[in-house]
C-alpha atoms as a PDB file:
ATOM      1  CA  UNK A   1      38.548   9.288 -17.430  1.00  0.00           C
ATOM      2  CA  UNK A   2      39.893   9.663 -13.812  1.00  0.00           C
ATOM      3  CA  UNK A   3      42.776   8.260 -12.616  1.00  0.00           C
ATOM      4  CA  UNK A   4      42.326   6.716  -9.415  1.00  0.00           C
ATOM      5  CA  UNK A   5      41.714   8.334  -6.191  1.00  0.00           C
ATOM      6  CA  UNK A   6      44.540   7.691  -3.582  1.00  0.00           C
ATOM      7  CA  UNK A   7      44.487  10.153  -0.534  1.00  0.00           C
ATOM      8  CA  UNK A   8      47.763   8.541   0.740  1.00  0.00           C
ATOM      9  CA  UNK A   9      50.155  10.777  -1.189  1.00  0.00           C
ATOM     10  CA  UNK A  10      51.806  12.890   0.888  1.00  0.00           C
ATOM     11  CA  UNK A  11      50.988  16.277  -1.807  1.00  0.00           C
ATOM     12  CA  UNK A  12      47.600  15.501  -1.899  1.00  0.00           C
ATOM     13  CA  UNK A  13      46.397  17.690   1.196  1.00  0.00           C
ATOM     14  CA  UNK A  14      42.816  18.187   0.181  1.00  0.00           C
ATOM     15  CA  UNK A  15      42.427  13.615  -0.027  1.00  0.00           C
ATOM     16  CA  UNK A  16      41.264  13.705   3.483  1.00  0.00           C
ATOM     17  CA  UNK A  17      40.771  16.642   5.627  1.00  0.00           C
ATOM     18  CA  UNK A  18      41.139  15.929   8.873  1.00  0.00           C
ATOM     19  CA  UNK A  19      38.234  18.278  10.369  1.00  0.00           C
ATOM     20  CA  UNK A  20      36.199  16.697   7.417  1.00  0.00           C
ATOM     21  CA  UNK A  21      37.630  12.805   8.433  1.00  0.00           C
ATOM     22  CA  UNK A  22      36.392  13.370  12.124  1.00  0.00           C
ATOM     23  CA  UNK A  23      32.841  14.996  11.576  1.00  0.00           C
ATOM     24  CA  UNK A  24      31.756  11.863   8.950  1.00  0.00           C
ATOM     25  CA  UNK A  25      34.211   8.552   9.869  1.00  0.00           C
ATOM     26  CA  UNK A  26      32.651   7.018  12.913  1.00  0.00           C
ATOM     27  CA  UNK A  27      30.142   4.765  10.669  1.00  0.00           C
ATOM     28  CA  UNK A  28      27.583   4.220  13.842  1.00  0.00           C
ATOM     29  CA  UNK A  29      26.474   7.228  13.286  1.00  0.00           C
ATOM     30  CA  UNK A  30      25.645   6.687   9.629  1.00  0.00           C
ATOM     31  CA  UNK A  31      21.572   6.115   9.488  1.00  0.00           C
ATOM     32  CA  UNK A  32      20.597   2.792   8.135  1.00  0.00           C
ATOM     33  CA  UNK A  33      18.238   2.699   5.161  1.00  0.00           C
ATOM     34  CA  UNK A  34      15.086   0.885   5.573  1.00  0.00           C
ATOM     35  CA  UNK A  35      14.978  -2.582   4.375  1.00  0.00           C
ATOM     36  CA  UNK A  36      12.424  -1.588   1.542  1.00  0.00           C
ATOM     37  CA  UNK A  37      14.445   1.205   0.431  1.00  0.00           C
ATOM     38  CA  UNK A  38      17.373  -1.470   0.176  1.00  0.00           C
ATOM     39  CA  UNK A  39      15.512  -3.867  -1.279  1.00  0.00           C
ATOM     40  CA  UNK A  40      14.212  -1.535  -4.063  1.00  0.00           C
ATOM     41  CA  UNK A  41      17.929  -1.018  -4.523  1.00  0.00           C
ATOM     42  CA  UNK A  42      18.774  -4.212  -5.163  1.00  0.00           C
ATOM     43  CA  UNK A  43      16.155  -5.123  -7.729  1.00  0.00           C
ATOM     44  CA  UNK A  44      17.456  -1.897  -9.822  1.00  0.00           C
ATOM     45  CA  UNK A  45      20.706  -3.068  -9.058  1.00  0.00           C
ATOM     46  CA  UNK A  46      19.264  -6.835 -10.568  1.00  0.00           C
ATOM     47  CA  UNK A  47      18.377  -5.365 -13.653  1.00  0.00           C
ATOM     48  CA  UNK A  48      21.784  -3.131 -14.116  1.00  0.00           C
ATOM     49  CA  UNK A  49      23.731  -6.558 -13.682  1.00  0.00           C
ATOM     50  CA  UNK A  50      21.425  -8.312 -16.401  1.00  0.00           C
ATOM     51  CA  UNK A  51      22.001  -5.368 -18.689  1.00  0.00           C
ATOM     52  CA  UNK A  52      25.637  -4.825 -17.935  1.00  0.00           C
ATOM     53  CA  UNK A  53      26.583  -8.760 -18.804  1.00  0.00           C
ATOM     54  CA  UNK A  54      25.221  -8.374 -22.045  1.00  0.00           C
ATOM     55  CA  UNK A  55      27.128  -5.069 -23.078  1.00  0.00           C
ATOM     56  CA  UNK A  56      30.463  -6.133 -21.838  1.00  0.00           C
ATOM     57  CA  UNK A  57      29.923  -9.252 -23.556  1.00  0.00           C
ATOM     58  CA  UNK A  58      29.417  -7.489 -27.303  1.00  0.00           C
ATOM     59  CA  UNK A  59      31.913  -4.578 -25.996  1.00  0.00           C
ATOM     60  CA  UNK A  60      34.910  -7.625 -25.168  1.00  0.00           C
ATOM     61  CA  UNK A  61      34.120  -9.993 -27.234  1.00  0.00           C
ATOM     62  CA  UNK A  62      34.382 -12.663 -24.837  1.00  0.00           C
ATOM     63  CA  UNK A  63      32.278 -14.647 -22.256  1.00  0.00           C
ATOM     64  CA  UNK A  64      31.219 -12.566 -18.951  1.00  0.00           C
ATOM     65  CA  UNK A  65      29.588 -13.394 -16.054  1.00  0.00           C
ATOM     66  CA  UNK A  66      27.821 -11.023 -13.383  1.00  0.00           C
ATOM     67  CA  UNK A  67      27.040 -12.115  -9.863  1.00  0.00           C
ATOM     68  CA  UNK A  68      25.172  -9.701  -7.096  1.00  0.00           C
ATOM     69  CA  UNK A  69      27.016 -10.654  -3.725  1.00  0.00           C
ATOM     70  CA  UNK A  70      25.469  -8.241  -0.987  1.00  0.00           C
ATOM     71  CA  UNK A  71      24.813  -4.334   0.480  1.00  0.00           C
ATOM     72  CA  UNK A  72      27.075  -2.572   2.548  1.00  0.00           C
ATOM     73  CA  UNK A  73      25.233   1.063   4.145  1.00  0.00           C
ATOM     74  CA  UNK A  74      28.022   3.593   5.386  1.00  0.00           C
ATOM     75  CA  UNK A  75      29.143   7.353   4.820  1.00  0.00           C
ATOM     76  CA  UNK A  76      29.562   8.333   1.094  1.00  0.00           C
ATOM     77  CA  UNK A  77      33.061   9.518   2.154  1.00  0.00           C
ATOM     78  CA  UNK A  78      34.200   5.983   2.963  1.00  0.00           C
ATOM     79  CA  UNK A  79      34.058   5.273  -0.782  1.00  0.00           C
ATOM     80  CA  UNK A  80      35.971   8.397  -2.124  1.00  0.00           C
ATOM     81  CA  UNK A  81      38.808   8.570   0.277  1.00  0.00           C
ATOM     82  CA  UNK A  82      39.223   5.185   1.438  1.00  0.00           C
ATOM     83  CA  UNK A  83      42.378   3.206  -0.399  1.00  0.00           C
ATOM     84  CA  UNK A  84      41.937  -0.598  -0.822  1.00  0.00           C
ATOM     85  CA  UNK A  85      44.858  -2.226  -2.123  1.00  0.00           C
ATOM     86  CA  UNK A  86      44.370  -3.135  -5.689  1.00  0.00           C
ATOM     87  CA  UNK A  87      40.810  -0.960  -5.970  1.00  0.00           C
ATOM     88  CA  UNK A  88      40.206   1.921  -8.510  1.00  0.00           C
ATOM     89  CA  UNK A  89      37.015   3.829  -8.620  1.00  0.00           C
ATOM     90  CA  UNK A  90      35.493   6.160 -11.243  1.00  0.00           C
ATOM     91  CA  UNK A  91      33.105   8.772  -9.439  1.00  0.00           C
ATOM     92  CA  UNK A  92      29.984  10.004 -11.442  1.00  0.00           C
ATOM     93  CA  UNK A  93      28.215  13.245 -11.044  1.00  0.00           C
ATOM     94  CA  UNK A  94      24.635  13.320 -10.372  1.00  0.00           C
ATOM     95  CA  UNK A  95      24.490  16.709 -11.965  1.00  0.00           C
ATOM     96  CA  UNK A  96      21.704  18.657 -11.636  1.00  0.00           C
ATOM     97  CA  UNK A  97      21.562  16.700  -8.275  1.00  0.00           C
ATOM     98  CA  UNK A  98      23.947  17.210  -5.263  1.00  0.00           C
ATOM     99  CA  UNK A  99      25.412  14.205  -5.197  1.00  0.00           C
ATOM    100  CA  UNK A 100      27.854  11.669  -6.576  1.00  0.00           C
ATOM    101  CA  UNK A 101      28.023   7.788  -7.665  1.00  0.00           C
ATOM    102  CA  UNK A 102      31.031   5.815  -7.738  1.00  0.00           C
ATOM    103  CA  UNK A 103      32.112   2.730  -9.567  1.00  0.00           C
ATOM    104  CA  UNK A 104      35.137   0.961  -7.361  1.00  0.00           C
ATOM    105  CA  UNK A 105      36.793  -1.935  -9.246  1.00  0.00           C
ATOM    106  CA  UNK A 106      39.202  -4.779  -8.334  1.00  0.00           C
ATOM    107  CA  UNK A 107      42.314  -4.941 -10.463  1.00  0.00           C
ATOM    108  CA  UNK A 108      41.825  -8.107 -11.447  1.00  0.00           C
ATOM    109  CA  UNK A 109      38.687  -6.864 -13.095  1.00  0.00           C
ATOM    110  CA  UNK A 110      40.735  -4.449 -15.117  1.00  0.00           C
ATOM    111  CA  UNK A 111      44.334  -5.638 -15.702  1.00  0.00           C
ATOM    112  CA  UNK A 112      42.107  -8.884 -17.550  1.00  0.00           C
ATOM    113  CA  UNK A 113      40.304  -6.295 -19.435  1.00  0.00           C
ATOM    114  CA  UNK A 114      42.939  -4.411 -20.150  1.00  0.00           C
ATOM    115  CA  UNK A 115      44.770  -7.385 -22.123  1.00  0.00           C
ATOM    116  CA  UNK A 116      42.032  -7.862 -24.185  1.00  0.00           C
ATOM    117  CA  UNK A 117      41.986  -4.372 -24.977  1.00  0.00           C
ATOM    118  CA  UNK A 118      45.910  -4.498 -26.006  1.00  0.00           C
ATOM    119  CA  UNK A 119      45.681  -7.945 -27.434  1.00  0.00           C
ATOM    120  CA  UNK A 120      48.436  -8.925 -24.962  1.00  0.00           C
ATOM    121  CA  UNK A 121      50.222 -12.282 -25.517  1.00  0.00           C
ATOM    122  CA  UNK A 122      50.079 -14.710 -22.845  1.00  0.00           C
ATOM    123  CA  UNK A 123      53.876 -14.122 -21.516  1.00  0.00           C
ATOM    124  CA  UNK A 124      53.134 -10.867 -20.858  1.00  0.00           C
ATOM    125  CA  UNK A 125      49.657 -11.474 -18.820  1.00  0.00           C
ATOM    126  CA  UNK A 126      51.673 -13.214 -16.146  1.00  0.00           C
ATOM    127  CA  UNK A 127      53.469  -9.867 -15.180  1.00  0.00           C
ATOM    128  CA  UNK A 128      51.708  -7.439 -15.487  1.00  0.00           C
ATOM    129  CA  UNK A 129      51.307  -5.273 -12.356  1.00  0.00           C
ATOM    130  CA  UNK A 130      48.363  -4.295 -10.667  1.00  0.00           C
ATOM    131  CA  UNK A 131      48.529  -0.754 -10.314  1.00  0.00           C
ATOM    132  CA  UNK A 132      46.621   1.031 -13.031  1.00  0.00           C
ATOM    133  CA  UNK A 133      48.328   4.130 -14.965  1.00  0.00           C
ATOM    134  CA  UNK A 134      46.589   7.174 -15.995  1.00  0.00           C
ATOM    135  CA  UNK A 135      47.516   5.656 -20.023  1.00  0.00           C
ATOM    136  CA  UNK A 136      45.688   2.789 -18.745  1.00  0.00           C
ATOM    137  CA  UNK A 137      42.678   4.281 -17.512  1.00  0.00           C
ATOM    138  CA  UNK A 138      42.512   6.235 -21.084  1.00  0.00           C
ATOM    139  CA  UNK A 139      42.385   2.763 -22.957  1.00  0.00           C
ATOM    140  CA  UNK A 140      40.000   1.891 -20.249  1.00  0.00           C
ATOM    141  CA  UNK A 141      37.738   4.632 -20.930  1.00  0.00           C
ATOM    142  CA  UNK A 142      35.192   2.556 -23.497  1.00  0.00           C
ATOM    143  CA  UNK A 143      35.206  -0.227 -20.475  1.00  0.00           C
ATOM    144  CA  UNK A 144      33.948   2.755 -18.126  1.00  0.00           C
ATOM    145  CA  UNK A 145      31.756   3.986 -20.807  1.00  0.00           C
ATOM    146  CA  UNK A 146      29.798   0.540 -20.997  1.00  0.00           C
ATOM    147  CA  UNK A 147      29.083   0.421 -16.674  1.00  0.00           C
ATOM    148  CA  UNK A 148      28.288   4.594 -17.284  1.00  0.00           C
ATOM    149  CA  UNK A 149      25.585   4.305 -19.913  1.00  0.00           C
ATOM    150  CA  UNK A 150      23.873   0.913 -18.573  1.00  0.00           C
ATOM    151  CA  UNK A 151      23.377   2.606 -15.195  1.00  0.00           C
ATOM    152  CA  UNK A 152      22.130   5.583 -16.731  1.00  0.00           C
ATOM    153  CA  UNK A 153      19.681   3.899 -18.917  1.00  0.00           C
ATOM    154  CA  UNK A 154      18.519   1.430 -15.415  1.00  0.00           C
ATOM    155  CA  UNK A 155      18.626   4.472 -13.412  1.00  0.00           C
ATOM    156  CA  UNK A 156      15.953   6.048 -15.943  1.00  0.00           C
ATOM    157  CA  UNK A 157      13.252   6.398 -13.016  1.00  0.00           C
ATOM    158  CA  UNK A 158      15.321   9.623 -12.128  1.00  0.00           C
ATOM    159  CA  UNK A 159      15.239  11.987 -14.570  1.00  0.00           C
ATOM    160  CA  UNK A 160      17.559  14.346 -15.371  1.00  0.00           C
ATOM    161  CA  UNK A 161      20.727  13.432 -13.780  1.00  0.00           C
ATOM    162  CA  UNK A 162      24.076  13.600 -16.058  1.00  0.00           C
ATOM    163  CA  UNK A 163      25.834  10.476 -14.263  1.00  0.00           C
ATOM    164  CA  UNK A 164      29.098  11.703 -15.724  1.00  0.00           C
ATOM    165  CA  UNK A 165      32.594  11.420 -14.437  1.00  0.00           C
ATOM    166  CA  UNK A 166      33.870  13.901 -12.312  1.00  0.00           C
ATOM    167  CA  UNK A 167      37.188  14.944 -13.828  1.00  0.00           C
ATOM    168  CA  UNK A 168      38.484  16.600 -10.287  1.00  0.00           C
ATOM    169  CA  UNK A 169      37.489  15.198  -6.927  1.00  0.00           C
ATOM    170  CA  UNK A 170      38.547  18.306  -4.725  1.00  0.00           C
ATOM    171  CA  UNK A 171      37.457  19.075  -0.996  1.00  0.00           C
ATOM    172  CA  UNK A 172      34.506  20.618  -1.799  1.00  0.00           C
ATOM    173  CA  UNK A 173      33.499  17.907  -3.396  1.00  0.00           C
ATOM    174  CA  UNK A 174      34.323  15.878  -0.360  1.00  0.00           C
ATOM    175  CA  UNK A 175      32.385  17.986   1.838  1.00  0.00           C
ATOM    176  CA  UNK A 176      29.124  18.511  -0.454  1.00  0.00           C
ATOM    177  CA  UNK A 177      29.055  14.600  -1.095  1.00  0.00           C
ATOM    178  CA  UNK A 178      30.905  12.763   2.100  1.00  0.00           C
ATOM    179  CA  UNK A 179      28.158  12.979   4.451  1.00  0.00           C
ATOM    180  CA  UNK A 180      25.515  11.166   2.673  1.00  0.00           C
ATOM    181  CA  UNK A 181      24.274   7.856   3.264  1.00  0.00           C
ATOM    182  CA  UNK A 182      25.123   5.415   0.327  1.00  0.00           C
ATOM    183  CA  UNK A 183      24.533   2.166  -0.564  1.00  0.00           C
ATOM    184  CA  UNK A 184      27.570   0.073  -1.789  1.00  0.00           C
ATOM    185  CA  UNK A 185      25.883  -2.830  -3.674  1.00  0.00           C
ATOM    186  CA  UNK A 186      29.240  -5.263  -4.405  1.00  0.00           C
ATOM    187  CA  UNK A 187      29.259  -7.450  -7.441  1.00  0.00           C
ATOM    188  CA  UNK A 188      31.347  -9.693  -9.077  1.00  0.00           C
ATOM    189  CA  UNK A 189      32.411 -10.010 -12.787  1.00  0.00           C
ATOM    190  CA  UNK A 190      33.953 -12.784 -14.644  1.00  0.00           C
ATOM    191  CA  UNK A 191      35.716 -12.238 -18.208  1.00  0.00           C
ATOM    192  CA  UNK A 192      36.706 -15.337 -19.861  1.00  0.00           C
ATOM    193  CA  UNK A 193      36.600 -17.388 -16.090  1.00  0.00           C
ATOM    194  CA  UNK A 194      39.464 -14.035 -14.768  1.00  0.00           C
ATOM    195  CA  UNK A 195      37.216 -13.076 -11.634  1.00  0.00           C
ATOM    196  CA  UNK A 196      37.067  -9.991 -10.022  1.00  0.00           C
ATOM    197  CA  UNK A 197      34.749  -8.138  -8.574  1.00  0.00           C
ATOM    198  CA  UNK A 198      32.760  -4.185  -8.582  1.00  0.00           C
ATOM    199  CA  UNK A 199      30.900  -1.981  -6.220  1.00  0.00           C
ATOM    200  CA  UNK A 200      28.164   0.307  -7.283  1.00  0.00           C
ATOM    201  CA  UNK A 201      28.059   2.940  -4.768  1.00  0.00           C
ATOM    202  CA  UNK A 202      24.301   5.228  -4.739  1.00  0.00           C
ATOM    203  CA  UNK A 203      23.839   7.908  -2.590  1.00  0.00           C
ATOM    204  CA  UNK A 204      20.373   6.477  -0.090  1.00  0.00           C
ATOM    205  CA  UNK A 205      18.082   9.598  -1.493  1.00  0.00           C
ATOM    206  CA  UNK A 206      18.601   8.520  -4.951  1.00  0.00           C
ATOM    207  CA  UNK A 207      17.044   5.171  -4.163  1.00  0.00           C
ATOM    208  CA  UNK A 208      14.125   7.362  -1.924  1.00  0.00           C
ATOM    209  CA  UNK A 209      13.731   9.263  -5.285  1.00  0.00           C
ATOM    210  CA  UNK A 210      13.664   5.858  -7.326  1.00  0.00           C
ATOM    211  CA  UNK A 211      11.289   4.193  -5.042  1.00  0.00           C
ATOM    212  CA  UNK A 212       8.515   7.617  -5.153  1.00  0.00           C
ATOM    213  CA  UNK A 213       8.356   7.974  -8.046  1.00  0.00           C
ATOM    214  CA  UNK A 214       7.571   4.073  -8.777  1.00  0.00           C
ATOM    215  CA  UNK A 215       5.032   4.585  -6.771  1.00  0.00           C
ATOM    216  CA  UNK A 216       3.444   7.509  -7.793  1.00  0.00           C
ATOM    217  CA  UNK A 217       3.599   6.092 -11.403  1.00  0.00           C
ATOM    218  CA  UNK A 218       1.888   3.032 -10.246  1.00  0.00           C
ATOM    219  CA  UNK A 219      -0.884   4.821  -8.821  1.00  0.00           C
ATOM    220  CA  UNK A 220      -1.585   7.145 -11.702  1.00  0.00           C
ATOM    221  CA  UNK A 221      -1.745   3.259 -13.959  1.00  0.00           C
ATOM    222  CA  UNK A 222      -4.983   2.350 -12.080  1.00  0.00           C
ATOM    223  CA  UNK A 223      -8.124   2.970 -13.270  1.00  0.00           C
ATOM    224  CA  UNK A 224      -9.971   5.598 -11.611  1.00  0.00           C
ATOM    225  CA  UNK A 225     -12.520   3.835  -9.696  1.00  0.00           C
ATOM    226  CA  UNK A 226      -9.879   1.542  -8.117  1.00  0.00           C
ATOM    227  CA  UNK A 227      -8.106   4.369  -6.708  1.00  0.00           C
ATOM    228  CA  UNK A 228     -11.196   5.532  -5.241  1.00  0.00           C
ATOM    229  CA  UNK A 229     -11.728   1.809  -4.174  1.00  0.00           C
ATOM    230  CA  UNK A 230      -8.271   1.601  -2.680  1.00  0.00           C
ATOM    231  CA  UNK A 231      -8.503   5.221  -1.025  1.00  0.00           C
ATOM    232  CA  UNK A 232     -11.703   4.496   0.605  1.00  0.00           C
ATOM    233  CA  UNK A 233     -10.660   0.898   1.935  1.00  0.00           C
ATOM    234  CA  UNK A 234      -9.488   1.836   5.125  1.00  0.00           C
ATOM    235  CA  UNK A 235     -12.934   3.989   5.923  1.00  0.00           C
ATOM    236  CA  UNK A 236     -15.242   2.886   8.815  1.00  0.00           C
ATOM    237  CA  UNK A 237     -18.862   2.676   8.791  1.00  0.00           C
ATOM    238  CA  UNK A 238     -21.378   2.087  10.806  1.00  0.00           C
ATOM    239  CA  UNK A 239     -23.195  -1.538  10.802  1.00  0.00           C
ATOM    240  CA  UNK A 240     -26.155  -2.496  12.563  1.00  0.00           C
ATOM    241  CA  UNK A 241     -28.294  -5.647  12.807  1.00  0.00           C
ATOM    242  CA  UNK A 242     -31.942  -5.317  12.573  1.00  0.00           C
ATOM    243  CA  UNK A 243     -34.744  -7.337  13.633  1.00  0.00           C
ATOM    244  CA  UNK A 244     -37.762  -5.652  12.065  1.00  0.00           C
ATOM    245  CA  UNK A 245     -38.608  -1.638  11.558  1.00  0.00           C
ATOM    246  CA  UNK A 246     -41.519  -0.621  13.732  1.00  0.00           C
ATOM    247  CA  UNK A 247     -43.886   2.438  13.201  1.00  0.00           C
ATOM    248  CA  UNK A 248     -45.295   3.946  16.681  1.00  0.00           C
ATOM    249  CA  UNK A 249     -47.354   6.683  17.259  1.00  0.00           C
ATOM    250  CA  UNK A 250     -45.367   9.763  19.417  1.00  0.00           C
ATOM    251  CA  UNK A 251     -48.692   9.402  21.801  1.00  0.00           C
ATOM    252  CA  UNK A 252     -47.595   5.601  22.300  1.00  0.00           C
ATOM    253  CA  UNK A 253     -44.295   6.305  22.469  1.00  0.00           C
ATOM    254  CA  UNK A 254     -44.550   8.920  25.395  1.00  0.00           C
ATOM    255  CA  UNK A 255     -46.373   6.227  27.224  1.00  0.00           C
ATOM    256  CA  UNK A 256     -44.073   3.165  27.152  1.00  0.00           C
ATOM    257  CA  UNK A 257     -42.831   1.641  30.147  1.00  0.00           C
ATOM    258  CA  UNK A 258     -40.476  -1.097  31.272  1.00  0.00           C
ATOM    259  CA  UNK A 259     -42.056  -4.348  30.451  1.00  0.00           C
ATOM    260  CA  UNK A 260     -44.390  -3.337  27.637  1.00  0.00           C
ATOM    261  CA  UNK A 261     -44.008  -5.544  24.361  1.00  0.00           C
ATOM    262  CA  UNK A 262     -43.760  -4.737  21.403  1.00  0.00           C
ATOM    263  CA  UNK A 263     -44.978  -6.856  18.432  1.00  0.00           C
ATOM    264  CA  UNK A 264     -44.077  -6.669  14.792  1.00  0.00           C
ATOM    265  CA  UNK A 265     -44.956  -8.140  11.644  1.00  0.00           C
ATOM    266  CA  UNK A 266     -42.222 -11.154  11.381  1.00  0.00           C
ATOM    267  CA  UNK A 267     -42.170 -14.344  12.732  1.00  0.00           C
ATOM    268  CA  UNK A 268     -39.736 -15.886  15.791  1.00  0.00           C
ATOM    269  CA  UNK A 269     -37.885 -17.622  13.001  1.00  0.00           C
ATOM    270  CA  UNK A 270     -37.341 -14.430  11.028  1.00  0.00           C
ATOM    271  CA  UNK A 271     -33.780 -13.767  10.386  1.00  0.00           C
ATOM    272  CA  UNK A 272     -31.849 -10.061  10.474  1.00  0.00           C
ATOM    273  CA  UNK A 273     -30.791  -7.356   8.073  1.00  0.00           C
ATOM    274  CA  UNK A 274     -27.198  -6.254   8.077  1.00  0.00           C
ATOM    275  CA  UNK A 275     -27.317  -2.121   7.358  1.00  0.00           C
ATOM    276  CA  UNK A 276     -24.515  -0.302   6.431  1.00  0.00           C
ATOM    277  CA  UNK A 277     -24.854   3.011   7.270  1.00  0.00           C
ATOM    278  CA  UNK A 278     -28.347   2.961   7.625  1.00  0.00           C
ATOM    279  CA  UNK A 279     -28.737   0.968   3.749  1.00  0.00           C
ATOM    280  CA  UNK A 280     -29.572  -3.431   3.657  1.00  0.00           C
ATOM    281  CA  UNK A 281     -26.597  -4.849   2.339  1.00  0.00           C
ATOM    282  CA  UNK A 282     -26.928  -8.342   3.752  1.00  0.00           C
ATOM    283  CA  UNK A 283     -29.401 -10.669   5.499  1.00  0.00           C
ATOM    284  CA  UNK A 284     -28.370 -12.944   8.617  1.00  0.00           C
ATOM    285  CA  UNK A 285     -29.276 -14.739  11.956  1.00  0.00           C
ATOM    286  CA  UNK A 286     -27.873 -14.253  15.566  1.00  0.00           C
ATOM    287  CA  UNK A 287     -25.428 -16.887  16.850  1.00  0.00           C
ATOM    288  CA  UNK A 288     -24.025 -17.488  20.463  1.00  0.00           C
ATOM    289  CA  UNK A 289     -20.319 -17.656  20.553  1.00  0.00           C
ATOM    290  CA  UNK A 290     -19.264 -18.808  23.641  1.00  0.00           C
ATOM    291  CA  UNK A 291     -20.635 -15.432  26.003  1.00  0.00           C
ATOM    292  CA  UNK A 292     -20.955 -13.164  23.252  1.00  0.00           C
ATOM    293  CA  UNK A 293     -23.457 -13.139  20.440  1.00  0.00           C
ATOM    294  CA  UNK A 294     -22.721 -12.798  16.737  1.00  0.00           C
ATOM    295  CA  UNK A 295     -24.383 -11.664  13.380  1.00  0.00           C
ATOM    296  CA  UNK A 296     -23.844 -14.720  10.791  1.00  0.00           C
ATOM    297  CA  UNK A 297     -24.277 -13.581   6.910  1.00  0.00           C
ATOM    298  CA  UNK A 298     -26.471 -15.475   5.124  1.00  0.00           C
ATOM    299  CA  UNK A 299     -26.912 -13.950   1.774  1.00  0.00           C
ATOM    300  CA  UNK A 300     -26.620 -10.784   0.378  1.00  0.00           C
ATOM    301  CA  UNK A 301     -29.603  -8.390   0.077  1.00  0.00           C
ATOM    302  CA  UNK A 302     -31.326  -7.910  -3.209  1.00  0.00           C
ATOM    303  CA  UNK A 303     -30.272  -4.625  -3.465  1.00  0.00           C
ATOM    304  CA  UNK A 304     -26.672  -3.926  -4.412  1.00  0.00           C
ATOM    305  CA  UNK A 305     -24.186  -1.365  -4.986  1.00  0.00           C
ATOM    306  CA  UNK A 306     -20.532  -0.939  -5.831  1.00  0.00           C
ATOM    307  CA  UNK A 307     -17.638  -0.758  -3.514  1.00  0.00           C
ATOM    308  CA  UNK A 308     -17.584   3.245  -4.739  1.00  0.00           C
ATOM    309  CA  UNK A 309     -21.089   3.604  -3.959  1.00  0.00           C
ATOM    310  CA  UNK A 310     -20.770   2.136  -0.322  1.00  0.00           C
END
């Protein structure tokens, strides 16, 4: 497991590169996903936490407690180069995808874990610093492994992708990953009442990928005359209100003028028929509404079809 990140040591020279630094930093220029794509996020994110509570629990042996506090949006590269005080992060390959997650962590998150790890007595839980070694982050490794296979196993939707730990974060790395648009979704964890808290950090497309393929599965669920149903819903046709169908010679026709009349064989009273696209569907009567008239439905014809069929 990775040792954590820190791009202030003055031998690291590949931490952050300083053409790389001013091409991705400004975060105004970062485009914001749309609120359904963050929402869809968040409800994965939901289920992760529900998941993850459970695991730690039987992996600890002790009470925990998962809480989803909010979104941030910004530049991948904020997450792998910044360097929060007391923060480590474990960053996941997306393999065969070209992209990265991360998992950022508050110390207080591990240094608690760690003494129940190491079955630490209580004198020694009171000094214990907050930097995290690279013996540490060994011991932490089945911790890690728990957050590593739950979001692999919510992340399902995509498959395919390794979400394994990247054993060397170099500048290529840096420059593949940094400019994408991720989602930090910040959570926080409580082991036996120690809080801390966690970030889960997904690169935007994944979520676009997620959100897709929902959808496409959703569609394929429905039967097949429902899609048809739904695919024709926004169609137009043509509807017309009709008084009464009249037969006329051609001679008679040729010969009408302005004022003629024309009789048929219904009554004054008689109401209309609705047609869509030239077919009865309903039967109705004119209304006045205010200066305009209106057709008011007042049963449905005797002949009917499906929604398809329409």
């Amino acid at each position: 497991m990775p040792a954590s990140f820190d791009p202030t040591e003055p031998e690291d020279d590949i931490a952050e590169p300083e053409e790389f630094a001013e091409e991705t930093l400004p975060q105004h220029l970062a485009i914001q996903a749309s609120p359904t794509i963050v929402e869809h996020a968040e409800q994965i994110h939901h289920t992760f936490l529900k998941s993850l509570q459970s695991n730690l629990a039987a992996t600890l042996g002790c009470d925990t407690k998962t809480a989803f506090i909010r979104t941030e949006q910004a530049f991948l590269t904020r997450y792998l180069i910044d360097a929060d005080p007391g923060v480590h992060k474990v960053v996941l390959s997306l393999e065969p995808l070209a992209g990265c997650a991360i998992l950022r962590f508050s110390s207080e998150v591990l240094v608690r874990t760690l003494d129940i790890l190491l079955a630490s007595p209580p004198e020694a839980v009171t000094v214990r610093s907050e930097s995290i070694t690279d013996i540490e982050f060994h011991v932490l490794r089945g911790f890690f492994r728990v957050f590593e296979d739950v979001l692999k196993e919510t992340w399902l939707s995509i498959s395919d992708v390794a979400l394994t730990p990247l054993p060397v974060l170099s500048e290529e790395n840096l420059r593949a990953y940094g400019e994408s648009h991720a989602l930090a979704m910040k959570s926080s964890l409580s082991i036996d009442e120690v809080r801390g808290e966690f970030d889960v950090v997904i690169p935007a497309f994944l979520v676009r990928l997620s959100s897709e393929r929902s959808a496409s599965a959703q569609k394929e669920q429905l039967p097949r005359a429902d899609r048809v149903g739904k695919a024709l819903g926004l169609a137009k046709v043509d509807l017309d209100a009709v008084l009464a169908d009249i037969t006329i010679r051609i001679a008679d026709l040729v010969e009408l003028t302005p004022g003629q009349i024309l009789l048929t064989d219904k009554d004054a009273t008689s109401g209309f028929d609705c047609l869509v696209n030239r077919r009865t569907h309903f039967k109705g009567e004119m209304v006045s509404i205010g200066d305009r008239y209106g057709f008011q439905l007042s049963s449905s014809a005797e002949e009917t079809v499906s929604p398809v069929e329409r």
